[in-house]
Protein backbone atom coordinates (compact mmCIF):
# COMPACT_ATOMS: atom_id res chain seq x y z
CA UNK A 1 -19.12 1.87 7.11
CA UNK A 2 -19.56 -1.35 5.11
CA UNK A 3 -18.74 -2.56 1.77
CA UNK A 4 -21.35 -0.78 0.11
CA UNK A 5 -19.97 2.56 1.85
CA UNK A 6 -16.56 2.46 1.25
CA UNK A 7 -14.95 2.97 -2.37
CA UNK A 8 -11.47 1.96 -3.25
CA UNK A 9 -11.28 3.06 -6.71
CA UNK A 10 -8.17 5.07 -8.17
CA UNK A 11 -5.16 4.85 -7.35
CA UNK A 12 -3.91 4.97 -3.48
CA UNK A 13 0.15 5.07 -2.54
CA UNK A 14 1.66 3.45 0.54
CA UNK A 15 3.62 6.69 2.08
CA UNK A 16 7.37 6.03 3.43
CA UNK A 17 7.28 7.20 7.33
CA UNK A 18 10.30 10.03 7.59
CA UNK A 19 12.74 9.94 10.25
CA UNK A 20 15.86 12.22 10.57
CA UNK A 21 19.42 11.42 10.46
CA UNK A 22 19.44 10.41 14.42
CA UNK A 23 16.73 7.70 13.45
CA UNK A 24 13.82 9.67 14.69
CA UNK A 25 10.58 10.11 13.35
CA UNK A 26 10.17 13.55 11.42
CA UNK A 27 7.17 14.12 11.58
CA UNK A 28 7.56 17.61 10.03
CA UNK A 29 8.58 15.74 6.84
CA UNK A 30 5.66 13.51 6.74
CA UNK A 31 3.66 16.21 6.43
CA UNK A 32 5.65 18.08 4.08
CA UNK A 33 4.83 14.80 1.67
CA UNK A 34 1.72 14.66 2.42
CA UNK A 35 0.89 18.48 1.61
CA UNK A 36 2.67 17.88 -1.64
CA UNK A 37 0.93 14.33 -2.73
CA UNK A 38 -2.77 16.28 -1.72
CA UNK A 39 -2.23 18.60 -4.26
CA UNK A 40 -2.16 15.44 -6.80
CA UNK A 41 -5.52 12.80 -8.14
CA UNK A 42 -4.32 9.94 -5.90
CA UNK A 43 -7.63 8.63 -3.81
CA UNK A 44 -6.09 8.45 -0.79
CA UNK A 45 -2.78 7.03 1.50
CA UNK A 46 -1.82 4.12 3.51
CA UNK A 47 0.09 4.93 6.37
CA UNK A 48 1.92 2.21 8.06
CA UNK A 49 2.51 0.15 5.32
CA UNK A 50 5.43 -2.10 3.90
CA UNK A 51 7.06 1.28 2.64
CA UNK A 52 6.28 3.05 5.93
CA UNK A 53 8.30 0.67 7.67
CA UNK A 54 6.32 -0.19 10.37
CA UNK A 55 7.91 -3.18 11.72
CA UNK A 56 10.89 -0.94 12.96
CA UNK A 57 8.32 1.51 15.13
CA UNK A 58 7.50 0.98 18.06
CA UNK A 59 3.70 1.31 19.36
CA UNK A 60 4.13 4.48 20.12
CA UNK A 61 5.43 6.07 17.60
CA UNK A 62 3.12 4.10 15.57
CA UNK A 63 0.01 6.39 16.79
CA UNK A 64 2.08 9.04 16.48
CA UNK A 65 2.64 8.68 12.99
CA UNK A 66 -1.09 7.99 12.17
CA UNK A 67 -2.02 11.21 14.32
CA UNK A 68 0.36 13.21 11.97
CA UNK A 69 -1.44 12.19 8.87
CA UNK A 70 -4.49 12.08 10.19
CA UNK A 71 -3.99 15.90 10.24
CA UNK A 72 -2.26 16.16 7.21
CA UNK A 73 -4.56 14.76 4.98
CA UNK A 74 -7.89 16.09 3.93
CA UNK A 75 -11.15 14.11 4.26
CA UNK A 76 -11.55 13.89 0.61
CA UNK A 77 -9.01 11.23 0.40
CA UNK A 78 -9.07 7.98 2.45
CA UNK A 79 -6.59 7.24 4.90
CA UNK A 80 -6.21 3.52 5.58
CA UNK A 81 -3.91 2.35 8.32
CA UNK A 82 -1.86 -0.34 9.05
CA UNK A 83 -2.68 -2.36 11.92
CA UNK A 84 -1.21 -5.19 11.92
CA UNK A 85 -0.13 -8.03 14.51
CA UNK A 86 0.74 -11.34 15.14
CA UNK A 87 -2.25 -12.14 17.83
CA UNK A 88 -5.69 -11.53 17.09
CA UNK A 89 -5.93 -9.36 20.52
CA UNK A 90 -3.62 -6.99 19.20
CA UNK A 91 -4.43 -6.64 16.24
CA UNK A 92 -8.45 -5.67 17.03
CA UNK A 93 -6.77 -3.17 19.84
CA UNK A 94 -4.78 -1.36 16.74
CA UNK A 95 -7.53 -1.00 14.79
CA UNK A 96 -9.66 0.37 17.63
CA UNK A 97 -6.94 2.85 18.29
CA UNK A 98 -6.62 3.59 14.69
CA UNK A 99 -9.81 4.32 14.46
CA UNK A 100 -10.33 6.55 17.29
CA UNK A 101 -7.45 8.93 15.66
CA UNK A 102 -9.36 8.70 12.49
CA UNK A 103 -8.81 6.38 10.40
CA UNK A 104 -10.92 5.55 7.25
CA UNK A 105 -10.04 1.73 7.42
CA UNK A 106 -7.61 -0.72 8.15
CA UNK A 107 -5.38 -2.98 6.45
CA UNK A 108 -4.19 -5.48 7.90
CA UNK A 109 -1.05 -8.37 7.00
CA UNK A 110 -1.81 -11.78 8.20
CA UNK A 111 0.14 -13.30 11.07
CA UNK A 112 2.87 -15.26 9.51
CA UNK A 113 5.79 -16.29 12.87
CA UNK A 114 3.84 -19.18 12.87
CA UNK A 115 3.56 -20.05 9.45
CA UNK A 116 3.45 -23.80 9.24
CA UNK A 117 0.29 -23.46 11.21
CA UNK A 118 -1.62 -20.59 9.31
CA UNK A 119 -4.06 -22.41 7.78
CA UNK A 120 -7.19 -21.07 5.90
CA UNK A 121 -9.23 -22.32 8.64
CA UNK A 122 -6.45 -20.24 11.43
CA UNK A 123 -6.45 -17.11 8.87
CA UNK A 124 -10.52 -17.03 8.04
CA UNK A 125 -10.90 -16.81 12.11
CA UNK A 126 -8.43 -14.36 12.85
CA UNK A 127 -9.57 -12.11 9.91
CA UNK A 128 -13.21 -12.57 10.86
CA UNK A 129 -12.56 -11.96 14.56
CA UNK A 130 -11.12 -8.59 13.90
CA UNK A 131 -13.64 -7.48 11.39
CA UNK A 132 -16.29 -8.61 14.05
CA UNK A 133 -14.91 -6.04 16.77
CA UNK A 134 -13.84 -3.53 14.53
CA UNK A 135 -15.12 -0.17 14.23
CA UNK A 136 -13.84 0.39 10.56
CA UNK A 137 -14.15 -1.47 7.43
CA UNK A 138 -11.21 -4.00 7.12
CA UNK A 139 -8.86 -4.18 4.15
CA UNK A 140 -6.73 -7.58 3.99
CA UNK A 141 -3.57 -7.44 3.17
CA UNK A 142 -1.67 -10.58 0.98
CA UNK A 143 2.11 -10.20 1.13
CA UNK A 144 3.51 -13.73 0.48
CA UNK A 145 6.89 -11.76 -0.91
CA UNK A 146 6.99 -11.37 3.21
CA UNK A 147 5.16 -13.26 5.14
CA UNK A 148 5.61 -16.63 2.93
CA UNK A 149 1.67 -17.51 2.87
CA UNK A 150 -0.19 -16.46 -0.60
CA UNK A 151 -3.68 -16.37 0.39
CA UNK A 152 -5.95 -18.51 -1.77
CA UNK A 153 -8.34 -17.05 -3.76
CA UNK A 154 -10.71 -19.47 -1.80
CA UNK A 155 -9.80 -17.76 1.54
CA UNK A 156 -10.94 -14.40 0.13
CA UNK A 157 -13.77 -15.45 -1.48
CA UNK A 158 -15.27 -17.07 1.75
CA UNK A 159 -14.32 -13.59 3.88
CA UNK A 160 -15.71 -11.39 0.76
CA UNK A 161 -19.10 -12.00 2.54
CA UNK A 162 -18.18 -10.27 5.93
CA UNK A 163 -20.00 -6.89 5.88
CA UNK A 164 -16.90 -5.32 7.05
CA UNK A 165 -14.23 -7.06 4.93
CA UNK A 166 -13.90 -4.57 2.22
CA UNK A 167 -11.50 -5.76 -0.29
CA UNK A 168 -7.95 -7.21 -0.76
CA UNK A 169 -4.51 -6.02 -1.51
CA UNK A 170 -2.72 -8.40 -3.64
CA UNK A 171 0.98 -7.87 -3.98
CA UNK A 172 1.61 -11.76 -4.77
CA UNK A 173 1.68 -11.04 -8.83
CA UNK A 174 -0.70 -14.08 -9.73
CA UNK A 175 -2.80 -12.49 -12.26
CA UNK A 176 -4.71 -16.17 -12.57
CA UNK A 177 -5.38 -16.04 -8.61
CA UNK A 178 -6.39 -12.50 -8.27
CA UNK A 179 -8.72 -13.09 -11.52
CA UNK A 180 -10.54 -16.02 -9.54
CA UNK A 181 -10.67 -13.96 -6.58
CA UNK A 182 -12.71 -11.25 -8.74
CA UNK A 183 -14.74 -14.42 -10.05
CA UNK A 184 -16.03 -15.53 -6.72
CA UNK A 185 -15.94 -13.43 -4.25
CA UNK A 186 -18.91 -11.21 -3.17
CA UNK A 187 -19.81 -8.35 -6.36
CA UNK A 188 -19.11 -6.00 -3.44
CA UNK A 189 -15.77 -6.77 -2.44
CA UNK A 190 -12.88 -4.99 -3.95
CA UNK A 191 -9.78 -6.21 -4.77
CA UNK A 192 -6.63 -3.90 -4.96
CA UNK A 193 -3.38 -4.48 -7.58
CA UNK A 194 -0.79 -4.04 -4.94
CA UNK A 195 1.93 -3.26 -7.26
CA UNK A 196 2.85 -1.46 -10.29
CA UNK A 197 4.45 -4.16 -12.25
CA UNK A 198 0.81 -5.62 -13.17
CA UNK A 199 -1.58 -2.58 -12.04
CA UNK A 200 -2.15 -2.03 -15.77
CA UNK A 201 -2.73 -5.22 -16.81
CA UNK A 202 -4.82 -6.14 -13.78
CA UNK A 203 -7.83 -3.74 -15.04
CA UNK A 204 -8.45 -5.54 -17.64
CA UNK A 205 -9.57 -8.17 -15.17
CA UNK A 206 -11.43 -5.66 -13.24
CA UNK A 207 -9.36 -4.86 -10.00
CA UNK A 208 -10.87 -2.13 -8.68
CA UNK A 209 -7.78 0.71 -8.10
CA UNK A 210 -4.16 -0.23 -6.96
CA UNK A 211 -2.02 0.67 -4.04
CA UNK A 212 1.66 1.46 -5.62
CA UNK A 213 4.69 2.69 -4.46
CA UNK A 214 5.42 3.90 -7.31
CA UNK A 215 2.74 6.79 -6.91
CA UNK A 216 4.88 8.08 -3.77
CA UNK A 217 7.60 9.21 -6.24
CA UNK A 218 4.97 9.83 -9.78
CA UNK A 219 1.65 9.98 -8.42
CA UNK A 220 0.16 11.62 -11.78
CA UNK A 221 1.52 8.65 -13.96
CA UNK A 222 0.01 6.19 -11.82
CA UNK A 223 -3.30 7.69 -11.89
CA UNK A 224 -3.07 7.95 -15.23
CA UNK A 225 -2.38 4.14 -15.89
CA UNK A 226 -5.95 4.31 -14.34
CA UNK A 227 -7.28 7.10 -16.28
CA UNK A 228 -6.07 5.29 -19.26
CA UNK A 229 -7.46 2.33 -19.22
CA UNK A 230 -10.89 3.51 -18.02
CA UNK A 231 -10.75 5.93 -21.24
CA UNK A 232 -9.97 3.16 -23.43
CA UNK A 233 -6.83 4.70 -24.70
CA UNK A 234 -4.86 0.54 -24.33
CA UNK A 235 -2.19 1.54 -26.04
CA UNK A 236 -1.23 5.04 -24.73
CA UNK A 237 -1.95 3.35 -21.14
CA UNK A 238 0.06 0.33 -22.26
CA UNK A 239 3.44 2.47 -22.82
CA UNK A 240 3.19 4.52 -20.26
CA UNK A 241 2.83 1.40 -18.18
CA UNK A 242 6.54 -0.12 -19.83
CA UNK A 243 8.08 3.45 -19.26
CA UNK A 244 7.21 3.02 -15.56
CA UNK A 245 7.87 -0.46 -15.24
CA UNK A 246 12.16 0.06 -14.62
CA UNK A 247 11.47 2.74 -12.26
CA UNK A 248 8.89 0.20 -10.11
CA UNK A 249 11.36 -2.32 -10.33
CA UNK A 250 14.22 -0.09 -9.05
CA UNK A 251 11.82 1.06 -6.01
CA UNK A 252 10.24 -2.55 -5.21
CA UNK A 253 12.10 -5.69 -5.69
CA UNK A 254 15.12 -4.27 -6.79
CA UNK A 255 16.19 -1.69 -4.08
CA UNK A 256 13.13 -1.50 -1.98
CA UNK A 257 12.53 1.17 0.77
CA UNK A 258 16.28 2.55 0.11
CA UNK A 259 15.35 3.12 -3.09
CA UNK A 260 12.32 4.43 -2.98
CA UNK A 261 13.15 6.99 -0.21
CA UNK A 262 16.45 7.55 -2.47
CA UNK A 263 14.44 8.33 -5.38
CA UNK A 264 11.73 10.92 -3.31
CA UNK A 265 15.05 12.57 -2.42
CA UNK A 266 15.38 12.85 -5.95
CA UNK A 267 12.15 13.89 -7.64
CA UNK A 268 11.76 16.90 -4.60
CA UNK A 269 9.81 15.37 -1.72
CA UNK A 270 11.50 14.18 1.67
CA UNK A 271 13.03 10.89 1.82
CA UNK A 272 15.41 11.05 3.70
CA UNK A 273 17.16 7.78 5.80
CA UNK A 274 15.06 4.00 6.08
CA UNK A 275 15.87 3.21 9.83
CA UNK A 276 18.44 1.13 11.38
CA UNK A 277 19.02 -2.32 10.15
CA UNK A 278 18.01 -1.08 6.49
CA UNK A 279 21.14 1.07 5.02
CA UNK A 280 20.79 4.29 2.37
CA UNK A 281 21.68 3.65 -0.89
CA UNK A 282 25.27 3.34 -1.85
CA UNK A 283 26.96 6.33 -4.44
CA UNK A 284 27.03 3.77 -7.20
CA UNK A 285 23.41 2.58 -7.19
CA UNK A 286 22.47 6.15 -6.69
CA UNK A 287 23.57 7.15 -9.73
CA UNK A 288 21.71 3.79 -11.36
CA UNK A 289 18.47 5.08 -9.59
CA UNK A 290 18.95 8.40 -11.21
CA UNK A 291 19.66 6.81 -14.66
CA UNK A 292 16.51 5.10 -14.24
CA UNK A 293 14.46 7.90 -13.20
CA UNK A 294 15.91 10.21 -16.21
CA UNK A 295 15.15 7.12 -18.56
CA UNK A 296 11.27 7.27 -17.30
CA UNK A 297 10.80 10.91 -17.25
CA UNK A 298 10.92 11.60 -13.43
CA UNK A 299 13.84 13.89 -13.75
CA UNK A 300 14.63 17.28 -15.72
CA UNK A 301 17.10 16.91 -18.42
């Protein structure tokens, strides 16, 4: 599957990874999520994301994980998994065994432990390396919030001519950076809002869907900040977009995976504990969260 082959549009959430109250994985309650979220319009999942918390599984439980939605979720919508790692050998052996569970594609974070060194000369070799050997299309991922590199729109533009370098998720926020990336980069190559404090906004410059936490906990408001705008209906798009913005923030920035998994809790899907180091959300900011999820229509009176 190429480029040409593979369509991001729509909206696509990054689903939590469940785990009981020992710290295992549950993977009765991924599924539970999953059966709910395939009854809504989102396009499709990534599993193994920032929200899934990947960097506290081991490989393992990793496959495991990806197995379980793999089975869970219908071929209609796309199932992109993480597979990331710091060494270019590991990485291309995650996506190979990502693949042969099922996978649709890969996204993948770029190494960052060595950060003084990642250059755009280290990073275009790595990324091309793996897309050379892998059996899926590739999906890069830019996360300078974590891995303290924002990739250049120059970067992408270069690897938006590899045949199996579909697109980019952007979670940096530069709506200047990801509008240059649109500019040059290959007509093929799709780039991905990866958050929903500028989704909206970011159509207008022609992203092509976004990946949002946010649509784990309202999945029909985030596609229809998509819906919207394709519709033309700015201003109905635009408000629903401010309504939402609090409860992003709350999920994201603010609170992060404790608050998002606080808040699924909340609106009737599993969320359950983030694993050991992250800690639950206090009493106190629960009852914030719920505030802010009454406030944007999430909750029954």
């Amino acid at each position: 599957m190429t480029q040409a082959e593979l369509s991001l549009r729509g909206v696509f959430t990054p689903i939590v990874t469940s785990f009981d109250a020992d710290g295992n994985v549950a993977h009765d309650k991924i599924a539970f999520n999953l059966e709910r979220w395939n009854r809504t319009r989102l396009n499709g999942y990534i599993v193994l994301g920032s929200n899934g918390e990947w960097v506290f599984l081991d490989e393992a439980e990793r496959l495991a994980v990806l197995e379980t939605a793999r089975q869970a979720i219908p071929r209609e919508k796309l199932m992109i998994a993480g597979a990331a790692a710091e060494s270019t050998r590991h990485t291309i052996a995650l996506v190979e065994q990502a693949a042969a569970i099922g996978a649709d594609a890969a996204i993948i974070v770029n190494p960052s432990y060595y950060k003084g060194q990642m250059t755009p000369p280290v990073l275009s070799t790595y990324y091309r390396t793996v897309a050379d050997h892998a059996p899926i299309p590739i999906l890069i991922y830019n996360l300078p919030p974590a891995t303290g590199i924002d990739l250049p729109a120059e970067l992408l533009a270069e690897l938006s001519h590899h045949p199996r370098i579909v697109g980019v998720k952007d979670t940096g926020g530069n709506i200047a950076k990801m509008g240059e990336t649109i500019r040059r980069a290959d007509p093929s190559f799709q780039v991905l809002s990866g958050s929903a404090n500028f989704f909206y906004p970011s159509l207008a410059l022609g992203v092509t869907g976004g990946i949002l936490a946010l649509a784990n906990i309202a999945p029909e408001e985030s596609v229809a900040l998509y819906d919207l705008f394709q519709a033309g209906r700015i201003e109905e798009g635009r408000a629903l977009h401010l309504r939402m913005l609090p409860v992003n923030l709350a999920i994201t920035s603010r609170w992060g995976v404790s608050g998002l998994k606080a808040a699924l809790d909340m609106v009737g899907f599993y969320g359950g504990p983030p694993r050991s180091p992250l800690l639950p959300l206090d009493a106190e900011r629960q009852r914030e969260l719920r505030a802010i999820l009454e406030q944007g229509g999430l909750l029954a009176d």
